[in-house]
N, C-alpha and C. Protein backbone atom coordinates (compact mmCIF):
# COMPACT_ATOMS: atom_id res chain seq x y z
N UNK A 1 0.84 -1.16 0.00
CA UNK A 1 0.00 0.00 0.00
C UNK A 1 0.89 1.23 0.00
N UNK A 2 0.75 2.02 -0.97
CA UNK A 2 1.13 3.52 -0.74
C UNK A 2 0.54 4.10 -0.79
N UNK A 3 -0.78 4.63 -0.44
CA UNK A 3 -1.24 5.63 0.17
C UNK A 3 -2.93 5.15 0.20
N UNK A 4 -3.58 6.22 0.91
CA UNK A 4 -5.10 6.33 1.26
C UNK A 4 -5.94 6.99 0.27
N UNK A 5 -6.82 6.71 0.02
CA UNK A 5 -8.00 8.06 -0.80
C UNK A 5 -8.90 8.06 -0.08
N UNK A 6 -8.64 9.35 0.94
CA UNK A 6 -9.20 9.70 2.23
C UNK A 6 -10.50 10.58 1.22
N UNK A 7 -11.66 10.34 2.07
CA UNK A 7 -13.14 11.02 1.83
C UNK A 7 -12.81 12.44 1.90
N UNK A 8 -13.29 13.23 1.43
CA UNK A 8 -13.01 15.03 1.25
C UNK A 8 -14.55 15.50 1.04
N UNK A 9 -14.51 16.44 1.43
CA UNK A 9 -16.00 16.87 1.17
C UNK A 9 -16.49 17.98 2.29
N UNK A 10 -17.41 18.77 1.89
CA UNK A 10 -17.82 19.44 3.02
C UNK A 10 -18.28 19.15 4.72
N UNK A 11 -18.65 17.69 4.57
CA UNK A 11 -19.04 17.46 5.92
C UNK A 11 -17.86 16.99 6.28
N UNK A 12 -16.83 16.19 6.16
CA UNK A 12 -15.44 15.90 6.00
C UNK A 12 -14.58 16.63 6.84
N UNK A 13 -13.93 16.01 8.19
CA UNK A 13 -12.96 17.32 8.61
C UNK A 13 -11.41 17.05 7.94
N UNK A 14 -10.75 18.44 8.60
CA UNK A 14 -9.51 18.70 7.76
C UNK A 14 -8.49 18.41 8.78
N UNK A 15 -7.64 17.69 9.05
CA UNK A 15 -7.26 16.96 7.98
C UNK A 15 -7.81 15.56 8.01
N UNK A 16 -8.07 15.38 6.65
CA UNK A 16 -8.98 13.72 6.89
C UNK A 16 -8.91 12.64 7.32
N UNK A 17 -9.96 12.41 7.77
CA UNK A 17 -9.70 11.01 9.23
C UNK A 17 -10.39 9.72 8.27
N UNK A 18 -11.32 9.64 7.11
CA UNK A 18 -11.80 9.09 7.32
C UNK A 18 -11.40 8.02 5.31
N UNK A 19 -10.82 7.32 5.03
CA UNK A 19 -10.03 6.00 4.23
C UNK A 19 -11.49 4.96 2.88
N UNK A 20 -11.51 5.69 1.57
CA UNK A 20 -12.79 4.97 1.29
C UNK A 20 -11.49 3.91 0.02
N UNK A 21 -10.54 3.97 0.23
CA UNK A 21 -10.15 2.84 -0.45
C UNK A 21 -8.21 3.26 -0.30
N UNK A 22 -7.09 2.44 -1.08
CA UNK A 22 -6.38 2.17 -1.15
C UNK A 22 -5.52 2.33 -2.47
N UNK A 23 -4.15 2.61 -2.74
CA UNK A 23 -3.28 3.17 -3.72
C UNK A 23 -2.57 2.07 -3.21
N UNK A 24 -1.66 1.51 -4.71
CA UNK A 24 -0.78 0.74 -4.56
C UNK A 24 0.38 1.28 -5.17
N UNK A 25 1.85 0.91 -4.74
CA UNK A 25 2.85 1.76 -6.02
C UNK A 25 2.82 1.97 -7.37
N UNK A 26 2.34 0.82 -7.45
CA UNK A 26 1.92 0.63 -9.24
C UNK A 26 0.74 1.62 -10.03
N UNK A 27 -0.23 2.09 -9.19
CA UNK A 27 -0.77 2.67 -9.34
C UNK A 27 -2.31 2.23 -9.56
N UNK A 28 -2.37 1.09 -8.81
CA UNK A 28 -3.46 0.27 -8.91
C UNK A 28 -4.47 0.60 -7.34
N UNK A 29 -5.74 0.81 -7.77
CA UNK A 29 -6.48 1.55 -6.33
C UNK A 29 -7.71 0.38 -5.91
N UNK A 30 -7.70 -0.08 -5.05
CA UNK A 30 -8.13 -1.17 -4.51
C UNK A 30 -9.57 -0.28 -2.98
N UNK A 31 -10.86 -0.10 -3.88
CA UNK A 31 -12.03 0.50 -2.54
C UNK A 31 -11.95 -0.43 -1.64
N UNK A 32 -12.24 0.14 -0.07
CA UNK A 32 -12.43 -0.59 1.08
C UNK A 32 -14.11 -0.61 0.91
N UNK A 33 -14.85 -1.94 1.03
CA UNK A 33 -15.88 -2.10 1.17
C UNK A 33 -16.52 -0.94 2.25
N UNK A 34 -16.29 -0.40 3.47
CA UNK A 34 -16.48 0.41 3.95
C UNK A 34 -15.58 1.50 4.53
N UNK A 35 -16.05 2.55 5.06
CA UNK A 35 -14.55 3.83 5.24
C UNK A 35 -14.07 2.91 6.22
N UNK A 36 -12.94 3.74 6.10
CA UNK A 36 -11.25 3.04 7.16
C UNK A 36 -11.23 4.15 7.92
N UNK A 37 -11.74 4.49 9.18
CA UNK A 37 -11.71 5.88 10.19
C UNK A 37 -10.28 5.38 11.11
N UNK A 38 -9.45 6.32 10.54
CA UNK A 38 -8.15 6.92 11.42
C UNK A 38 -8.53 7.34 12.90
N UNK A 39 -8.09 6.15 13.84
CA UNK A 39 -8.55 6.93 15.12
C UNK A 39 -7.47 6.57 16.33
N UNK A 40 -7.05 7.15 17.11
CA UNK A 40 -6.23 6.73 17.72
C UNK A 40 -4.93 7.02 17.90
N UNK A 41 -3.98 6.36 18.68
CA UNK A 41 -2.68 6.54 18.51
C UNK A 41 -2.28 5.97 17.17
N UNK A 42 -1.48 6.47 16.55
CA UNK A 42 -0.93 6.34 15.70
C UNK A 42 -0.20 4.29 15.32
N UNK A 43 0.23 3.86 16.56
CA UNK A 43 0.83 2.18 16.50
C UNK A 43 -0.52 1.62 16.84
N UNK A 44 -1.77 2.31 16.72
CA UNK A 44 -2.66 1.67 16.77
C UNK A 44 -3.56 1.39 15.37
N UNK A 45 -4.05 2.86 15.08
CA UNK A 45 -4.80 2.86 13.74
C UNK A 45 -3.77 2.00 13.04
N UNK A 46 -2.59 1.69 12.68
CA UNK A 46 -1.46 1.32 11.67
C UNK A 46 -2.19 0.00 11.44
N UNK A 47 -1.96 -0.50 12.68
CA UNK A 47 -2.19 -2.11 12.62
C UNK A 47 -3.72 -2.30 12.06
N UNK A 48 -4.81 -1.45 12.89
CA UNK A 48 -6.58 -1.56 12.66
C UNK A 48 -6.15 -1.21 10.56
N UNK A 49 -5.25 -0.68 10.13
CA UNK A 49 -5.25 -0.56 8.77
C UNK A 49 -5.07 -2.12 8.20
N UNK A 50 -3.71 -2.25 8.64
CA UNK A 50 -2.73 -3.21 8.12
C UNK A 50 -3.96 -4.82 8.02
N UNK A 51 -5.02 -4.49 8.93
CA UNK A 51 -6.23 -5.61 9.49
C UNK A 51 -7.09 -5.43 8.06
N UNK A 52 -7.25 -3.95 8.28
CA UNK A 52 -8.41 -3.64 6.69
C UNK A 52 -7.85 -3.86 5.49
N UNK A 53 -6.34 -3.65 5.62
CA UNK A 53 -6.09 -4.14 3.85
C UNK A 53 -6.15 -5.28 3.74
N UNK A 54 -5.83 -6.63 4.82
CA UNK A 54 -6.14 -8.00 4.85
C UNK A 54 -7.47 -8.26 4.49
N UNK A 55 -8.26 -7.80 5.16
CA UNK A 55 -9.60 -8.16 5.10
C UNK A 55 -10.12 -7.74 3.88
N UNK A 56 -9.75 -6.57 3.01
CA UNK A 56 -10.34 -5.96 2.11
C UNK A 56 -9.94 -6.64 0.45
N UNK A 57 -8.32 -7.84 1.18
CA UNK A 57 -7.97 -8.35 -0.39
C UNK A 57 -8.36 -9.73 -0.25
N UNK A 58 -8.61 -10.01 1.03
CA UNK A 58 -9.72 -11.42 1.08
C UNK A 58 -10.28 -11.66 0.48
N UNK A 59 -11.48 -10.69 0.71
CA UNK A 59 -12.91 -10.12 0.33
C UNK A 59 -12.53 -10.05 -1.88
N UNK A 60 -11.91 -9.19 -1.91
CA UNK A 60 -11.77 -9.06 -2.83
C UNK A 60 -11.49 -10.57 -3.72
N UNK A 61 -10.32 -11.27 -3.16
CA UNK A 61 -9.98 -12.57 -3.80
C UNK A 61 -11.52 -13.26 -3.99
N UNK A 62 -12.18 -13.49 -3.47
CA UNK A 62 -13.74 -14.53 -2.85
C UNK A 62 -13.83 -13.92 -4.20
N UNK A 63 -14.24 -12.77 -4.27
CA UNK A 63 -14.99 -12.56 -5.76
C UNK A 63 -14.72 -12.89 -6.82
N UNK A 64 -13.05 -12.36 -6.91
CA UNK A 64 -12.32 -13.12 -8.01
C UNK A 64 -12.34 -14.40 -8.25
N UNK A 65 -12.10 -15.25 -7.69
CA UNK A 65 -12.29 -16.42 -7.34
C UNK A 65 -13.61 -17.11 -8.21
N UNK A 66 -14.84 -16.24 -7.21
CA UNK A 66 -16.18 -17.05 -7.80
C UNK A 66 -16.50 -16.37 -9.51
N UNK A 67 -15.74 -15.38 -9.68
CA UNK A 67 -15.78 -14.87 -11.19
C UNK A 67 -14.89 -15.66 -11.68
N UNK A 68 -13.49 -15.78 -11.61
CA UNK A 68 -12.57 -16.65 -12.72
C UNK A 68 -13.25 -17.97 -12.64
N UNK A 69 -13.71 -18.91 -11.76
CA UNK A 69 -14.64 -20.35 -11.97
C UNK A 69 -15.90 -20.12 -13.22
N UNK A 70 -15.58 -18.73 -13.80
CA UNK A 70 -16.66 -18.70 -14.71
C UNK A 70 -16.16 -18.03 -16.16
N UNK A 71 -14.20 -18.13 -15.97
CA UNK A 71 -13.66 -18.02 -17.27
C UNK A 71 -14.51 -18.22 -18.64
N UNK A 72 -14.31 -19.77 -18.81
CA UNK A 72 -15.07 -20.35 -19.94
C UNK A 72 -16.24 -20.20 -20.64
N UNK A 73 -17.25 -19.51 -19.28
CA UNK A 73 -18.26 -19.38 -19.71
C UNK A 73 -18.82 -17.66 -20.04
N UNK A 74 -18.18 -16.64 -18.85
CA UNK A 74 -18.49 -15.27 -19.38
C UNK A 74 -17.60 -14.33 -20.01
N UNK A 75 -16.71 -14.04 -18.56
CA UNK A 75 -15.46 -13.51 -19.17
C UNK A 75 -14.13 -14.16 -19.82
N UNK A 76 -13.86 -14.33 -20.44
CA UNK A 76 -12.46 -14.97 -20.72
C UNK A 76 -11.18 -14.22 -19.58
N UNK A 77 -10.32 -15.07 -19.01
CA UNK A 77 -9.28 -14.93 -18.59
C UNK A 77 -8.71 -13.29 -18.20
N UNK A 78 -7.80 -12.96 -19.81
CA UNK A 78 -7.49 -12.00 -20.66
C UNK A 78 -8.06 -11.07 -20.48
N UNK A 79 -9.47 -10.88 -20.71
CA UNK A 79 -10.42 -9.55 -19.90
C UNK A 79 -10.54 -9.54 -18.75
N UNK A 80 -11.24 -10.67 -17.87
CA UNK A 80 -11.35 -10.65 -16.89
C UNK A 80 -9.96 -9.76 -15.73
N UNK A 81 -9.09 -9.99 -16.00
CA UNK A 81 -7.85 -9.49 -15.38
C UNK A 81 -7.92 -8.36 -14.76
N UNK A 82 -8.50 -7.51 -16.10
CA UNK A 82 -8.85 -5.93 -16.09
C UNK A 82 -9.23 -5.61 -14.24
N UNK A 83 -10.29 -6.48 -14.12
CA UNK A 83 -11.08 -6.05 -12.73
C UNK A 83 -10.22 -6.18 -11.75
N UNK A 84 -9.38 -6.39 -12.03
CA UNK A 84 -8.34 -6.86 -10.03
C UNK A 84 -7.44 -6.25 -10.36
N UNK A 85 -6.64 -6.18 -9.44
CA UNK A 85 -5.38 -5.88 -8.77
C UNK A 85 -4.23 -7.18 -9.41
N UNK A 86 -3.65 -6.52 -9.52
CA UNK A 86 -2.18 -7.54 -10.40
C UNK A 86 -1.98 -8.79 -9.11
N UNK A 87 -1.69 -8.72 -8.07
CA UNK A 87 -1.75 -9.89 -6.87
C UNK A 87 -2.84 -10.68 -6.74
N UNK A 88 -4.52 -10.25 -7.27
CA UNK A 88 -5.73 -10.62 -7.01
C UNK A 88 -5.90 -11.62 -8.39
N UNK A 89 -5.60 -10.84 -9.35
CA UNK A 89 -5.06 -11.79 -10.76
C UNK A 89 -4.09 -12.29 -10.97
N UNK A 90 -3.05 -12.40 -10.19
CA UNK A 90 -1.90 -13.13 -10.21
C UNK A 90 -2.58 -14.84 -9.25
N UNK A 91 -2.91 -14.46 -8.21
CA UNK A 91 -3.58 -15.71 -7.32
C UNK A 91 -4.66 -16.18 -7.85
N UNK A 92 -5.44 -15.54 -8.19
CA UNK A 92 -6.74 -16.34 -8.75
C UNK A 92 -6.59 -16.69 -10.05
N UNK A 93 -5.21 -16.55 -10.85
CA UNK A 93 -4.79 -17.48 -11.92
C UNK A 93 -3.70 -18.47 -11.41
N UNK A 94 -3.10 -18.26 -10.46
CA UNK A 94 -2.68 -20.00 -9.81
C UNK A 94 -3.47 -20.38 -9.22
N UNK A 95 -4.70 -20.03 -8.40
CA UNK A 95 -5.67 -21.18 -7.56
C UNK A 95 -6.47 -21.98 -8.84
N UNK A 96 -6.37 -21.46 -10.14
CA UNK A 96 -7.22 -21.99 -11.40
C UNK A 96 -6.23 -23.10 -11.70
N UNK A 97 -5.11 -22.56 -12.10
CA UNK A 97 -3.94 -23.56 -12.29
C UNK A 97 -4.11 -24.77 -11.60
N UNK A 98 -3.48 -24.43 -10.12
CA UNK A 98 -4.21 -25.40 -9.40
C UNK A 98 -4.84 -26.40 -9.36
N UNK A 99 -6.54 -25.91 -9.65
CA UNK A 99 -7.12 -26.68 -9.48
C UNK A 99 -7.50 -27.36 -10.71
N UNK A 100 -6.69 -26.70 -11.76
CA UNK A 100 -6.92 -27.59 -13.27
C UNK A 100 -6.15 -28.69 -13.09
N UNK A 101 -4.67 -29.04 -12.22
CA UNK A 101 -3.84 -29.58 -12.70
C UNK A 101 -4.33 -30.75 -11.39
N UNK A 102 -4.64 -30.45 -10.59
CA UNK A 102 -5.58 -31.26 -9.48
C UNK A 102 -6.54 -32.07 -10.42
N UNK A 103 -7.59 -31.69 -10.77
CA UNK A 103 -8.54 -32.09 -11.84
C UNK A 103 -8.13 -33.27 -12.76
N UNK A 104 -6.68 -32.38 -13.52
CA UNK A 104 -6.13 -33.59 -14.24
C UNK A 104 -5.77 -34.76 -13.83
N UNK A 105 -5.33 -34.95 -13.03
CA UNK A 105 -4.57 -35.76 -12.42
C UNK A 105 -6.17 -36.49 -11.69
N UNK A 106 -7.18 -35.99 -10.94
CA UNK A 106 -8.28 -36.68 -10.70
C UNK A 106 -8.99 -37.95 -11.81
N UNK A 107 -8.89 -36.55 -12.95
CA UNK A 107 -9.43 -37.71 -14.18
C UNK A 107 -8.46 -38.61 -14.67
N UNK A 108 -6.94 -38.03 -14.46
CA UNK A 108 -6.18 -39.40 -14.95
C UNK A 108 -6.85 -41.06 -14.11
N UNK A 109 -6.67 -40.82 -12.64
CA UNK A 109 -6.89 -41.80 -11.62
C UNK A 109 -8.27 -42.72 -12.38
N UNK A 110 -9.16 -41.60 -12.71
CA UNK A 110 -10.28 -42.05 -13.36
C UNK A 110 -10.67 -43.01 -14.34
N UNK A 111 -9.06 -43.29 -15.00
CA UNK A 111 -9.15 -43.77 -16.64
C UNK A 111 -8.90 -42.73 -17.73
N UNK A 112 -9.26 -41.71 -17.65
CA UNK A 112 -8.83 -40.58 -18.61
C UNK A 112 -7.56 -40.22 -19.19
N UNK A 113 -6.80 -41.57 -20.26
CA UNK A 113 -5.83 -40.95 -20.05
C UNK A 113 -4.90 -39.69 -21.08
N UNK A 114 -5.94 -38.87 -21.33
CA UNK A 114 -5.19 -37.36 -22.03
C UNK A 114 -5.63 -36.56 -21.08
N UNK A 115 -6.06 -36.47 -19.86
CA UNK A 115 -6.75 -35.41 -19.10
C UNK A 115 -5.47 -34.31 -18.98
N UNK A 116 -4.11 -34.85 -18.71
CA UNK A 116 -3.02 -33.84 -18.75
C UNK A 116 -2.67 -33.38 -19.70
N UNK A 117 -2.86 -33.96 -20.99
CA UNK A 117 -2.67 -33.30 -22.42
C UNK A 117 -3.57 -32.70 -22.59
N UNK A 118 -4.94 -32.40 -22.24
CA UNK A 118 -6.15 -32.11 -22.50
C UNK A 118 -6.11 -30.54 -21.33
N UNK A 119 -5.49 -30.59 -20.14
CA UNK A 119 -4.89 -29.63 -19.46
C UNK A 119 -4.05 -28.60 -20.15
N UNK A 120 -3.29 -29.53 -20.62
CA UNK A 120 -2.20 -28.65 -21.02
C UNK A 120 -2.59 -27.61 -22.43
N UNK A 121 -3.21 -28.30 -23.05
CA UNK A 121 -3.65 -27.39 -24.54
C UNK A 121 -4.92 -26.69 -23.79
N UNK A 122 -4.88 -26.35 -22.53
CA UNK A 122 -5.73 -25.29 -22.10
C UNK A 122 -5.13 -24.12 -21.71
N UNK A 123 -4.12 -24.40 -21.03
CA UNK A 123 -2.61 -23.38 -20.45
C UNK A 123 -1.93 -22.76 -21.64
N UNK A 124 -1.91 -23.60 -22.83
CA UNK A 124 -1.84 -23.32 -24.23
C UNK A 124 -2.31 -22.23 -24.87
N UNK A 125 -3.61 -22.33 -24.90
CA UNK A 125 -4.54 -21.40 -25.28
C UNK A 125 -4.51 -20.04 -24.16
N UNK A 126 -4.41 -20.17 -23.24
CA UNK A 126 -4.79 -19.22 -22.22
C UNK A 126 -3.80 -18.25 -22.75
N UNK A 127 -2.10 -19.33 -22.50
CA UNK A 127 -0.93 -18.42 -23.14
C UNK A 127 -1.35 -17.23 -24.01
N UNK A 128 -1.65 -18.05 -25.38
CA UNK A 128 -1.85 -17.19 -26.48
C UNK A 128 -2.58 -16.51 -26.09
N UNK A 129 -3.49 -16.41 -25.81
CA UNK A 129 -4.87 -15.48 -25.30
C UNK A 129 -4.00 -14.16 -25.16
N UNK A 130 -3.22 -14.32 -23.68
CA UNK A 130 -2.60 -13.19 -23.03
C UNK A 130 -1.65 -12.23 -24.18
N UNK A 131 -0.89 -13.28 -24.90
CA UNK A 131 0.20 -12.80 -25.43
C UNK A 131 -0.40 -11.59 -26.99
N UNK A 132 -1.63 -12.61 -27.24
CA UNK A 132 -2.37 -11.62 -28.44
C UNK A 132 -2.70 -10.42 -27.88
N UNK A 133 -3.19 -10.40 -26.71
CA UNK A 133 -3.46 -8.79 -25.57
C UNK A 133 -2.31 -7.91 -25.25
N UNK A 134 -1.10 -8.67 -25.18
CA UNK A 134 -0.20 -8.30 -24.87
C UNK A 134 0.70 -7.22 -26.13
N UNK A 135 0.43 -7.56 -27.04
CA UNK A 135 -0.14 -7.14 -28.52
C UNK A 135 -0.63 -5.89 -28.77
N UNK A 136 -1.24 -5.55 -28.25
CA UNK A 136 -2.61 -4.75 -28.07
C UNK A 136 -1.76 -3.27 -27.52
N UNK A 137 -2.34 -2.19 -27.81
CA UNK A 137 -2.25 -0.83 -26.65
C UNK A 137 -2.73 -1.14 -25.72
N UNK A 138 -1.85 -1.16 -24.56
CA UNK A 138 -2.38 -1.21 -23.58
C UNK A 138 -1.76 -0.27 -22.40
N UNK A 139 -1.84 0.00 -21.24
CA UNK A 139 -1.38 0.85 -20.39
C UNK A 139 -0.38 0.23 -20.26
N UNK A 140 0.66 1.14 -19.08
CA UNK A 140 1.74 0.25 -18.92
C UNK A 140 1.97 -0.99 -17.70
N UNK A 141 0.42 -0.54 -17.27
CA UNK A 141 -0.08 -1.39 -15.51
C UNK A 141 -0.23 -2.21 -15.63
N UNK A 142 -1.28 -2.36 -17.01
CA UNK A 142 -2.14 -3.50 -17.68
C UNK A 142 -1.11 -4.74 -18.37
N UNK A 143 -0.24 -3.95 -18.96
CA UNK A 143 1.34 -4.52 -19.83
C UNK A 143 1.92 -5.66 -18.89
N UNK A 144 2.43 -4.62 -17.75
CA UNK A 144 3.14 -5.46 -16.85
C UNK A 144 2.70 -6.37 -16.17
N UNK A 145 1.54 -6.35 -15.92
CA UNK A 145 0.20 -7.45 -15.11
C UNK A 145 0.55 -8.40 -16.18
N UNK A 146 -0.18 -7.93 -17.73
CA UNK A 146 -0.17 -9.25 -18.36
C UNK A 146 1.23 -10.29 -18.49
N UNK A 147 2.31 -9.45 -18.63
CA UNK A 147 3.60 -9.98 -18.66
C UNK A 147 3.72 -10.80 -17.48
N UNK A 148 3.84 -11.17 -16.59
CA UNK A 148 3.93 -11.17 -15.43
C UNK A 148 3.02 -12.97 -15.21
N UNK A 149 2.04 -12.26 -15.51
CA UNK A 149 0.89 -13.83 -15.60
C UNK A 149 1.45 -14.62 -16.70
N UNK A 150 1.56 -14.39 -17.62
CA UNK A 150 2.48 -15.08 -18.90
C UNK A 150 3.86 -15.92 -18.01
N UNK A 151 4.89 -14.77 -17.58
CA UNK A 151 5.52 -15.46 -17.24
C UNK A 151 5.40 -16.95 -16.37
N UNK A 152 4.11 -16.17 -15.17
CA UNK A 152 3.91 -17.50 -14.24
C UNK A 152 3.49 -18.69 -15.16
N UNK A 153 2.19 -18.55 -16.40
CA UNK A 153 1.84 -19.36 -16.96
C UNK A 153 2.84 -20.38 -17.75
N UNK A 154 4.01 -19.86 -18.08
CA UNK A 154 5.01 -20.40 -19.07
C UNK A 154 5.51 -21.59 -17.90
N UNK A 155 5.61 -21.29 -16.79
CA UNK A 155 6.45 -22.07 -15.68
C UNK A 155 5.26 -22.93 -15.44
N UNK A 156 3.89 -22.70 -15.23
CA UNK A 156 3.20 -23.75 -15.08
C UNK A 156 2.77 -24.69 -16.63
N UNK A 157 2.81 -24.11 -17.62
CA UNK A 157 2.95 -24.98 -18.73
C UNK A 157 4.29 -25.93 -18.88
N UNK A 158 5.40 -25.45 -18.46
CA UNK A 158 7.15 -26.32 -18.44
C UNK A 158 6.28 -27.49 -17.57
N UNK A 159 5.35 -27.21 -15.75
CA UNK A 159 5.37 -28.12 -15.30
C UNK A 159 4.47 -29.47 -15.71
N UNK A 160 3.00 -28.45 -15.87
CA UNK A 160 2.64 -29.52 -16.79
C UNK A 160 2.95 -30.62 -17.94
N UNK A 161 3.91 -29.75 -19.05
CA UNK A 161 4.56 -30.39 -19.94
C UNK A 161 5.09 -31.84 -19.70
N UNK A 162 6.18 -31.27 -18.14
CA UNK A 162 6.90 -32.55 -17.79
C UNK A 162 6.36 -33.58 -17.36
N UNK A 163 4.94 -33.40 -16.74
CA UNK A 163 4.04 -34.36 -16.36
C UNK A 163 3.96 -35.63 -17.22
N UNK A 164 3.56 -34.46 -18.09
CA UNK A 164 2.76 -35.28 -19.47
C UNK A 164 4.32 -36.14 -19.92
N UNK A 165 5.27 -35.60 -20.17
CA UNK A 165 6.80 -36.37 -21.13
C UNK A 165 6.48 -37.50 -19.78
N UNK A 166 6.86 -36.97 -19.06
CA UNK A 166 7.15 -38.05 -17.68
C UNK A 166 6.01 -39.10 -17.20
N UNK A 167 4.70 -38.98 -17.89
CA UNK A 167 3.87 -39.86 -17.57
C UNK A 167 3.41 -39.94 -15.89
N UNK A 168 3.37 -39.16 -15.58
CA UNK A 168 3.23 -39.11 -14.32
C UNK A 168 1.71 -38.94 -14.20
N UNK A 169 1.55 -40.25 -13.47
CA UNK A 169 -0.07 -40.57 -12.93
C UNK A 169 -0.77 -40.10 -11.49
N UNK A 170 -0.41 -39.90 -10.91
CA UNK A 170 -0.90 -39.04 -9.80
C UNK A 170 0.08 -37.82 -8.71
N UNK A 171 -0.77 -37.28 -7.98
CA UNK A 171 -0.30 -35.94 -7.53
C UNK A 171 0.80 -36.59 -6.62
């Protein structure tokens, strides 16, 4: 976090006490579901903050979360991104990872046996997805986010890959 976007306004005192969301270095601004009121000694409010930005990228992940489980079907990946925070889309594209490569490996146990090749030309596609965006005008926030997920994706495609060369049947 680098800095506050403290409430301003006429009813508002000066100097402002009262936190309706969050600045990151990057320049990425993350709202607190409700104001963040500065109150207190100073080693106190810090921590009651340090509590709200936890709670506020929780909160935030849950959503992401129950939105990326719906890649395939509304938003694609690639757009979807847009809505979060580079850490919020960085995690909720490894908890997908995750639980694709979990999955695979479920349906291998199953009898299925391309479920990891069938994985993998999904990580495939996703790649390209990003890299065609990546393509694109884009900001330089948006750039580096996408770069960034690419990279992680390339390392989880190497791992998958090796799965698959290596035949490897369960987790």
């Amino acid at each position: 976090m680098k800095g506050l976007d403290f409430m301003k306004g006429p009813m508002e005192p000066v100097p402002a006490k009262r936190a309706k969301g969050m600045w990151s270095k990057e320049k990425e601004y993350v709202p607190f579901n409700d104001p963040f009121v500065i109150n207190g000694a100073v080693e106190n409010y810090l921590c009651d903050l340090e509590r709200k930005m936890q709670v506020t990228l929780r909160d935030v992940l849950e959503v992401a979360k129950g939105t990326a489980d719906l890649w395939e079907l509304e938003k694609k990946r690639h757009e979807w991104l847009e809505d979060y925070c580079a850490q919020i889309s960085l995690l909720g594209t490894q908890i997908l990872w995750t639980e694709g490569v979990t999955r695979a490996f479920d349906e291998l146990e199953g009898g299925s046996e391309g479920a990891m090749k069938d994985y993998l030309t999904t990580i495939l596609l996703g790649i390209k997805h990003l890299i065609d965006r990546v393509r694109q005008d884009l900001s330089s926030e948006l750039r580096i986010k996408i770069i960034t997920i690419i990279t992680i994706d390339v390392h989880g495609r190497d791992v998958v890959d090796n799965f698959c060369i290596k035949r490897i049947q369960d987790s």
